[in-house]
Protein backbone atom coordinates (compact mmCIF):
# COMPACT_ATOMS: atom_id res chain seq x y z
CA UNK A 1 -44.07 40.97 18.16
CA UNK A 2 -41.32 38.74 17.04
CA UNK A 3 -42.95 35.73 17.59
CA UNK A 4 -45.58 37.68 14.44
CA UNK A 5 -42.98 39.03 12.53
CA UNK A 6 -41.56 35.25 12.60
CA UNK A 7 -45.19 34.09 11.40
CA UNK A 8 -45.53 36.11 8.85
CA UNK A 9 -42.30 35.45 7.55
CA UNK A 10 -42.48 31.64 7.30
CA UNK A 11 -45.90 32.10 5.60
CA UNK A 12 -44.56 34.04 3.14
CA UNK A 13 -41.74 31.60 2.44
CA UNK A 14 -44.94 28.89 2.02
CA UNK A 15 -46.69 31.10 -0.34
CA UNK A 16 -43.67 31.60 -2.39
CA UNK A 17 -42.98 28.10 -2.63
CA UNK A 18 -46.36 26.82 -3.44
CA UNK A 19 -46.68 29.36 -6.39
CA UNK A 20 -43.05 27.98 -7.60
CA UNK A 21 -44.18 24.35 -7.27
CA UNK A 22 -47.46 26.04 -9.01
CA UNK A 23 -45.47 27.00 -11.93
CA UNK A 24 -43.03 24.48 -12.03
CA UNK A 25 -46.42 22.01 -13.03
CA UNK A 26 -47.38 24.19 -15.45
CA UNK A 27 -44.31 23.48 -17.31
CA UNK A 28 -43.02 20.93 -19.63
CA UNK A 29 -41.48 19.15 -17.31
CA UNK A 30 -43.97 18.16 -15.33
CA UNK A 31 -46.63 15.17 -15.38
CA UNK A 32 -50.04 14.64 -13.55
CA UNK A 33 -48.62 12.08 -11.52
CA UNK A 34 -45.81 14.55 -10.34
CA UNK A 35 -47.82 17.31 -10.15
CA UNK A 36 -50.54 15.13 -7.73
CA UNK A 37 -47.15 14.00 -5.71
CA UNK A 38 -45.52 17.28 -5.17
CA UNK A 39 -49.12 18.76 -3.92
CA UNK A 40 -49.28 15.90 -1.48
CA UNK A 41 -45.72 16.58 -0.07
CA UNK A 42 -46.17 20.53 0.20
CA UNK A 43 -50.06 19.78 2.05
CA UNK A 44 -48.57 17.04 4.21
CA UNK A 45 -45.37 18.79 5.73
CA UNK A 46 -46.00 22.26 5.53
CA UNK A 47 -49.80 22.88 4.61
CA UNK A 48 -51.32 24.62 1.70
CA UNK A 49 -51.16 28.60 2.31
CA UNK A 50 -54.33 29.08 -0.13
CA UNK A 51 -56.73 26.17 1.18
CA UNK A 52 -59.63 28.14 0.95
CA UNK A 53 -58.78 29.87 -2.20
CA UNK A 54 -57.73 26.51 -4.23
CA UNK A 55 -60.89 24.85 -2.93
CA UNK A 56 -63.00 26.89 -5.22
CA UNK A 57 -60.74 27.42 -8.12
CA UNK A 58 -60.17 23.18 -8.35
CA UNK A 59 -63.84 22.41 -9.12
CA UNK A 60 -63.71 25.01 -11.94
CA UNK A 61 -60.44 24.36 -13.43
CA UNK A 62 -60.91 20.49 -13.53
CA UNK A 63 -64.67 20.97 -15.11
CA UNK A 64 -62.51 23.60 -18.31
CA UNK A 65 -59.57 21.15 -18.42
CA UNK A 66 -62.13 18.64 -19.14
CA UNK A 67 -63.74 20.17 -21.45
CA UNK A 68 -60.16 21.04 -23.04
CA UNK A 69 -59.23 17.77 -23.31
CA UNK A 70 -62.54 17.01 -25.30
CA UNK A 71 -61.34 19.16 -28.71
CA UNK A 72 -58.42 15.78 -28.66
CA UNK A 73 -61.29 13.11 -29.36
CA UNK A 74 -62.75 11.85 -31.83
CA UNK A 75 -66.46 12.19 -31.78
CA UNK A 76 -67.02 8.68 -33.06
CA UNK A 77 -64.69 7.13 -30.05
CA UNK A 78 -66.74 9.08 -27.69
CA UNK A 79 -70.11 7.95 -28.72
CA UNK A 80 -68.65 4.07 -28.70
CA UNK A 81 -66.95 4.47 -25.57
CA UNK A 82 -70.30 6.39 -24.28
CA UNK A 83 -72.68 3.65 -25.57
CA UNK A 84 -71.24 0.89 -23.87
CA UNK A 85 -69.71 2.87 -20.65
CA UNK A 86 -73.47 4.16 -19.61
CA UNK A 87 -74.34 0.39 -19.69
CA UNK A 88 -71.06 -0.57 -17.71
CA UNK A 89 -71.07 2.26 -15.50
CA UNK A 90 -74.69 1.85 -14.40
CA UNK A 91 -74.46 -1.80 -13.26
CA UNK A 92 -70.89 -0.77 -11.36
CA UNK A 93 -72.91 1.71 -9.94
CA UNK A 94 -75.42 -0.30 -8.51
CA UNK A 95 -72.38 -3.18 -7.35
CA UNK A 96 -70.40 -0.46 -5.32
CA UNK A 97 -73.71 0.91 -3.73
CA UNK A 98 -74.40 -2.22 -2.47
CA UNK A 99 -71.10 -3.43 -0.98
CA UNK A 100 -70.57 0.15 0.41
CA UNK A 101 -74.02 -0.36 2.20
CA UNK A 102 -73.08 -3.52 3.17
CA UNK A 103 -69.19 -2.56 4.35
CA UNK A 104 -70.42 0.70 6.28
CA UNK A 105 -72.69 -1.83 7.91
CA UNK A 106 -70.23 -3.90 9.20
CA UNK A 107 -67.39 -1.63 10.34
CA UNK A 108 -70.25 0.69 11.84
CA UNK A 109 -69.67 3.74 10.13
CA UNK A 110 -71.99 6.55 10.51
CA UNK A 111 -75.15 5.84 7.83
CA UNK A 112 -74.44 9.66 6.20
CA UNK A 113 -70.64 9.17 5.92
CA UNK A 114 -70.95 5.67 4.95
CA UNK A 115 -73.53 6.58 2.25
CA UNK A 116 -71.23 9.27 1.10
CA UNK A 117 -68.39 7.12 0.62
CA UNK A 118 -69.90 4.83 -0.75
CA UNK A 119 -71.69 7.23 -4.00
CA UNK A 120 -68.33 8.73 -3.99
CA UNK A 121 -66.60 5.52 -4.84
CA UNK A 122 -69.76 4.47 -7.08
CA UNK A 123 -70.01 7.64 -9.28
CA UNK A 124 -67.73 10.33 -9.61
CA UNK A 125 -65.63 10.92 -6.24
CA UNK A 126 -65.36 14.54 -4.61
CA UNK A 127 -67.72 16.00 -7.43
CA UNK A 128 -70.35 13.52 -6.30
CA UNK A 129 -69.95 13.66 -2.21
CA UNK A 130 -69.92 17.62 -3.15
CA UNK A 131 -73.56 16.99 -5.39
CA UNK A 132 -75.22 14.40 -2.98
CA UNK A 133 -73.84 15.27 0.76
CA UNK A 134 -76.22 18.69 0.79
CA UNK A 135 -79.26 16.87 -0.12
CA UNK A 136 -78.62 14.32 1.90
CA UNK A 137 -78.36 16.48 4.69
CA UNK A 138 -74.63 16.07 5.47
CA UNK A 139 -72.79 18.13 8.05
CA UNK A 140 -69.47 19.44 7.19
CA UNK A 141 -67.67 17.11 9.05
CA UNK A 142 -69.34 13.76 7.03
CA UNK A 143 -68.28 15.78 4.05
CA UNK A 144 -64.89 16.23 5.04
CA UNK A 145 -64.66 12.53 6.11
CA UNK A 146 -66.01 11.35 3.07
CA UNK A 147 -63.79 13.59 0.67
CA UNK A 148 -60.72 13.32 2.47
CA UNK A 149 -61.11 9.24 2.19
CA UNK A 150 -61.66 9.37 -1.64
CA UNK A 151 -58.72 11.99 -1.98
CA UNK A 152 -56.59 9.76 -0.39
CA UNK A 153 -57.50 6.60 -2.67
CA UNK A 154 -57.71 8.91 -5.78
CA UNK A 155 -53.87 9.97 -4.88
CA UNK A 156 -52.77 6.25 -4.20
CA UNK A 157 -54.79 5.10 -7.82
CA UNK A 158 -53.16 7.96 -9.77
CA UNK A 159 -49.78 6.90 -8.91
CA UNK A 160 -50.16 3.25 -8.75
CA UNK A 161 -52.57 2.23 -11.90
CA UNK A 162 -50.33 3.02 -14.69
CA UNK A 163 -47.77 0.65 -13.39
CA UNK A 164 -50.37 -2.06 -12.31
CA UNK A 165 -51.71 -2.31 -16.06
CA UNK A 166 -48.59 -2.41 -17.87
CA UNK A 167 -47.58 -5.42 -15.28
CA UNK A 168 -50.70 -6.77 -15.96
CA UNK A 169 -50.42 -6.55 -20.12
CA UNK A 170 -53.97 -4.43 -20.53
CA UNK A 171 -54.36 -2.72 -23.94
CA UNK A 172 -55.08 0.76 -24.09
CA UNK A 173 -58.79 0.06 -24.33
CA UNK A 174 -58.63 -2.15 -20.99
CA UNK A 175 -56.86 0.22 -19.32
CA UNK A 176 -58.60 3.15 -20.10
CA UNK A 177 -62.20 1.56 -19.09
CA UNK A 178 -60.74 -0.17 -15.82
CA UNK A 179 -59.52 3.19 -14.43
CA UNK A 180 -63.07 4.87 -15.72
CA UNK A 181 -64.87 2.14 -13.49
CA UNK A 182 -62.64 1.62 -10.52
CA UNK A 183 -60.74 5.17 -9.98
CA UNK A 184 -63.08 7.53 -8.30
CA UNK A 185 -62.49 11.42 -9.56
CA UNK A 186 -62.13 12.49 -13.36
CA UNK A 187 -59.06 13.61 -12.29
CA UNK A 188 -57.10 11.22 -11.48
CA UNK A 189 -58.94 8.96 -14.19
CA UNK A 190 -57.89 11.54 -17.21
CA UNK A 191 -53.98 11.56 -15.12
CA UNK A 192 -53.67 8.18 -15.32
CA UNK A 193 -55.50 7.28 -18.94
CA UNK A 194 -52.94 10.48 -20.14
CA UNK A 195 -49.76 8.65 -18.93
CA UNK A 196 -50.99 4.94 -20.48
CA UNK A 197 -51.49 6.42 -23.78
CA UNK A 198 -53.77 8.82 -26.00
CA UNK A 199 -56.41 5.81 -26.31
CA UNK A 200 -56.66 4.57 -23.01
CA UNK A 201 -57.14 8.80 -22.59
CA UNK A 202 -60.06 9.01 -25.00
CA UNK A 203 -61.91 5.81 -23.90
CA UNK A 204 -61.28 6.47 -19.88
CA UNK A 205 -62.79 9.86 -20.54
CA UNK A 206 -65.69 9.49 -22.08
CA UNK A 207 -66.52 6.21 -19.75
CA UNK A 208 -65.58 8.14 -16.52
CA UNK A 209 -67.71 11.36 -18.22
CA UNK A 210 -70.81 8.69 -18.78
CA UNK A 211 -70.35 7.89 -15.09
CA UNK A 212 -70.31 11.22 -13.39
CA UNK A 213 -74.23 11.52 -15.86
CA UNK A 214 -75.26 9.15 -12.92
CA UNK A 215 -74.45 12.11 -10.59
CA UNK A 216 -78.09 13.86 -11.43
CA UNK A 217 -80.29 10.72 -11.00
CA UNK A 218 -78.85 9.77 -7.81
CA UNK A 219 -79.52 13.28 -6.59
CA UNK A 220 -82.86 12.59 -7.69
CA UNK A 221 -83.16 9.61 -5.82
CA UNK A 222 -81.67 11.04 -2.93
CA UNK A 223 -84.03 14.47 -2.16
CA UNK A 224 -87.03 11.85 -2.55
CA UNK A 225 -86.23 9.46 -0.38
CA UNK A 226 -84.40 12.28 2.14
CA UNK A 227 -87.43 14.48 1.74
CA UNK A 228 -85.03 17.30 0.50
CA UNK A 229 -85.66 20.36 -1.32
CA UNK A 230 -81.68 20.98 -1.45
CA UNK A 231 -80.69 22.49 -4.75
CA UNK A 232 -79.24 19.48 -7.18
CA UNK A 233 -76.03 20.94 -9.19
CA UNK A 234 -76.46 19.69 -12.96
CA UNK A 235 -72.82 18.44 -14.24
CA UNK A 236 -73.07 20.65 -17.66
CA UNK A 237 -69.34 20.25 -18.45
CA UNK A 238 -70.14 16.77 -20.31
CA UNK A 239 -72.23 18.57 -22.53
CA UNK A 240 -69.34 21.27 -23.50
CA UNK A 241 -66.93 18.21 -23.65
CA UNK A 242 -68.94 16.26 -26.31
CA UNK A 243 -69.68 19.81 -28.00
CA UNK A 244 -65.68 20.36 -28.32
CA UNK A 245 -65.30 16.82 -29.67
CA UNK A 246 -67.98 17.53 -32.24
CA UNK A 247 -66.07 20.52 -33.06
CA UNK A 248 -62.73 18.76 -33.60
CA UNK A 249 -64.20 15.91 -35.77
CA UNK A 250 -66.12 17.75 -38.38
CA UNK A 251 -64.36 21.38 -38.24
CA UNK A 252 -60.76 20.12 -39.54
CA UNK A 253 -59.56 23.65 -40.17
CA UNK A 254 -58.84 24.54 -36.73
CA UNK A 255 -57.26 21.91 -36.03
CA UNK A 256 -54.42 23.98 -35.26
CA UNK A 257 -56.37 25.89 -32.32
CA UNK A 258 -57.99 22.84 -31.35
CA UNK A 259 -54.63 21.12 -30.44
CA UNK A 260 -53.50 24.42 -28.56
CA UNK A 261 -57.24 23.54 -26.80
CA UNK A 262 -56.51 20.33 -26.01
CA UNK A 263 -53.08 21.40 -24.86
CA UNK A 264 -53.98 23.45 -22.57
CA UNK A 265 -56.63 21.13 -21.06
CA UNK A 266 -53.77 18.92 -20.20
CA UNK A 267 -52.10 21.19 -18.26
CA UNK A 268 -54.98 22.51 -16.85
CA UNK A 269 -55.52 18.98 -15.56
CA UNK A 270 -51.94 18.79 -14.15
CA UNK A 271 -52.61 22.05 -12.28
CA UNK A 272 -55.73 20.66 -10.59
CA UNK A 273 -53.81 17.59 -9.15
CA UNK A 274 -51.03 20.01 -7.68
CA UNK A 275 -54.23 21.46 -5.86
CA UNK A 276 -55.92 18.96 -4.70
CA UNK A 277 -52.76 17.21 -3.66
CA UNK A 278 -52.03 20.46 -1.90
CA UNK A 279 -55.78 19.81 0.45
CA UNK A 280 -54.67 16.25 1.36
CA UNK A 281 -53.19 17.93 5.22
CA UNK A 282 -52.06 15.84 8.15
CA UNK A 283 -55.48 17.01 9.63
CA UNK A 284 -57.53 15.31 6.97
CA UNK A 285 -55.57 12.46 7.80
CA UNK A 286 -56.87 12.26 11.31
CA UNK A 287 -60.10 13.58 10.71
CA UNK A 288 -60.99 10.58 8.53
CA UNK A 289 -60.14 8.40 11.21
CA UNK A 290 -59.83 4.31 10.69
CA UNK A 291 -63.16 3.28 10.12
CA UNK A 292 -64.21 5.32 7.00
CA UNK A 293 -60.71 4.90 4.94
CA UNK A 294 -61.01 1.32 5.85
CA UNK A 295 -64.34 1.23 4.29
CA UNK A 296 -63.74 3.14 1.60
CA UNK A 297 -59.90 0.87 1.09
CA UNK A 298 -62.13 -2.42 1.12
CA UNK A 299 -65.16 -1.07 -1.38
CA UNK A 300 -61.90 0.45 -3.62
CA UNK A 301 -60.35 -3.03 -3.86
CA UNK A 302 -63.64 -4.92 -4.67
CA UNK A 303 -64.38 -2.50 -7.35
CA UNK A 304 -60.63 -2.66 -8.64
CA UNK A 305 -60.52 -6.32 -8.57
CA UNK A 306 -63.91 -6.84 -9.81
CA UNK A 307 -63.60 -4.76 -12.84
CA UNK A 308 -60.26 -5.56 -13.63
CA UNK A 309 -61.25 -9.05 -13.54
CA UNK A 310 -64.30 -8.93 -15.94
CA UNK A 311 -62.07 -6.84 -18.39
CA UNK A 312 -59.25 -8.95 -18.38
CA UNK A 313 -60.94 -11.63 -19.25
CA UNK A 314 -63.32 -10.15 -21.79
CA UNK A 315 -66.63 -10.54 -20.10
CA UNK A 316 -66.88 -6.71 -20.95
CA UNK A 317 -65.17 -4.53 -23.19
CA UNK A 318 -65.44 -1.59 -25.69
């Protein structure tokens, strides 16, 4: 009886705490990169009380704040930015594919995990392993594998990209299309675009947003050549995010509300790092093992490098 009453005590102390780390993100004072860092701490020593819970309310709240963020553009932006990302984004595609293949190959990673990682890193992250995995016939613990690698690398980009490009002199522009081609969720793309500035946000948006399109098509591609009748999950947030740019471009007199919109899609998006910072546990850690994160580490760097290389130097750009 104690040894319960002791239980329940302690994981009422962790609820308490991760709803005052929950509000203390949804304040001024916090940033994404904060936010993402106190989520990791709490999941890492003492575990996230509401895994299951948080799981299901992170998909929807990233997908609103996104479409929050979209009454901020400008419509014009977007469709440059969209123009020239779908091109970009579709040949990075097709790179990553390949030297995922190629890198699950080598280290011998299981063909289902591997492939996973690999359209994770290629497309859209978590919201693509979560699109793909069930028609390609994943079990849960290739899904786990494969999300817990790119939440790792998604919490290591987040923190470390902002710094990187200012080091590295990119403009806005650069910056804001590198972390759209080589950062793996929208998440941590829109965190890290935020904190290099409000044009690095609206280009890395739309680019990343042109990206996760690819999510349907390699769906597609999947059930044919897995022979899968699996139900393919249609990402219809991008069309409520260009809708709410539309709105902010040609409907000037809420511009008021819109602002309040876009507002709140910022913190929105701060919230959903605390969460999935939160899911990164010591057991994802070790079910991941060293074979996928090193795949996934390698086929992150190539991508980085790669892209950061052609944008530096102007061989593409917006």
């Amino acid at each position: 009886m104690p040894s319960r009453r002791l239980f329940a005590a302690n994981q009422t102390f962790l609820r308490i705490l991760f709803l005052f780390g929950l509000l203390f993100v949804l304040s001024p004072w916090a940033s994404p990169p904060l936010a993402l860092a106190l989520g990791l701490v709490l999941g890492l020593t003492l575990g996230n009380p509401f895994s299951q819970s948080t799981k299901r309310v992170t998909t929807v709240l990233l997908q609103a704040s996104v479409v929050g963020l979209g009454f901020g553009m400008n419509l014009h932006q977007v469709l440059k930015a969209g123009r020239s990302g779908f091109l970009y984004t579709a040949l990075s595609i097709s790179f990553a594919l390949a030297v995922g293949t190629l890198l699950a190959r080598a280290l011998q990673v299981k063909p289902t995990a591997g492939f996973l990682i690999a359209t994770g890193t290629a497309i859209c992250g978590g919201s693509a392993i979560a699109a793909v995995g069930p028609v390609a016939g994943a079990k849960e613990e290739e899904m786990s594998v494969a999300l817990g690698t790119v939440f790792i690398l998604n919490s290591v980009a987040l923190l470390t990209f902002p710094s990187i490009g200012a080091a590295l002199h990119l403009s806005q522009s650069q910056f804001g299309l590198w972390a759209a081609l080589a950062i793996h969720d929208t998440s941590s793309v829109v965190g890290a675009a935020a904190r290099y500035g409000a044009l690095a946000l609206a280009v890395g948006t739309t680019v990343k947003l042109a990206r996760a399109l690819w999510i349907v098509p390699m769906c597609v591609a999947t059930a044919a050549v897995k022979r899968s009748r699996a139900r393919i999950q249609w990402p219809w947030f991008i069309g409520l995010f260009l809708l709410a740019a539309v709105a902010n471009s040609f409907v000037p007199a809420e511009a008021v509300l819109f602002h309040g919109l876009y507002r709140l899609g910022i913190i929105g998006l701060t919230a959903t790092l605390y969460l999935i910072g939160s899911g990164v546990s010591r057991t994802t850690l070790k079910a991941v093992g060293p074979r996928p994160l090193l795949q996934g580490v390698l086929l992150w760097i190539v991508v980085a490098v790669t892209s950061f290389v052609l944008i530096r130097y102007g061989l593409i750009g917006l």
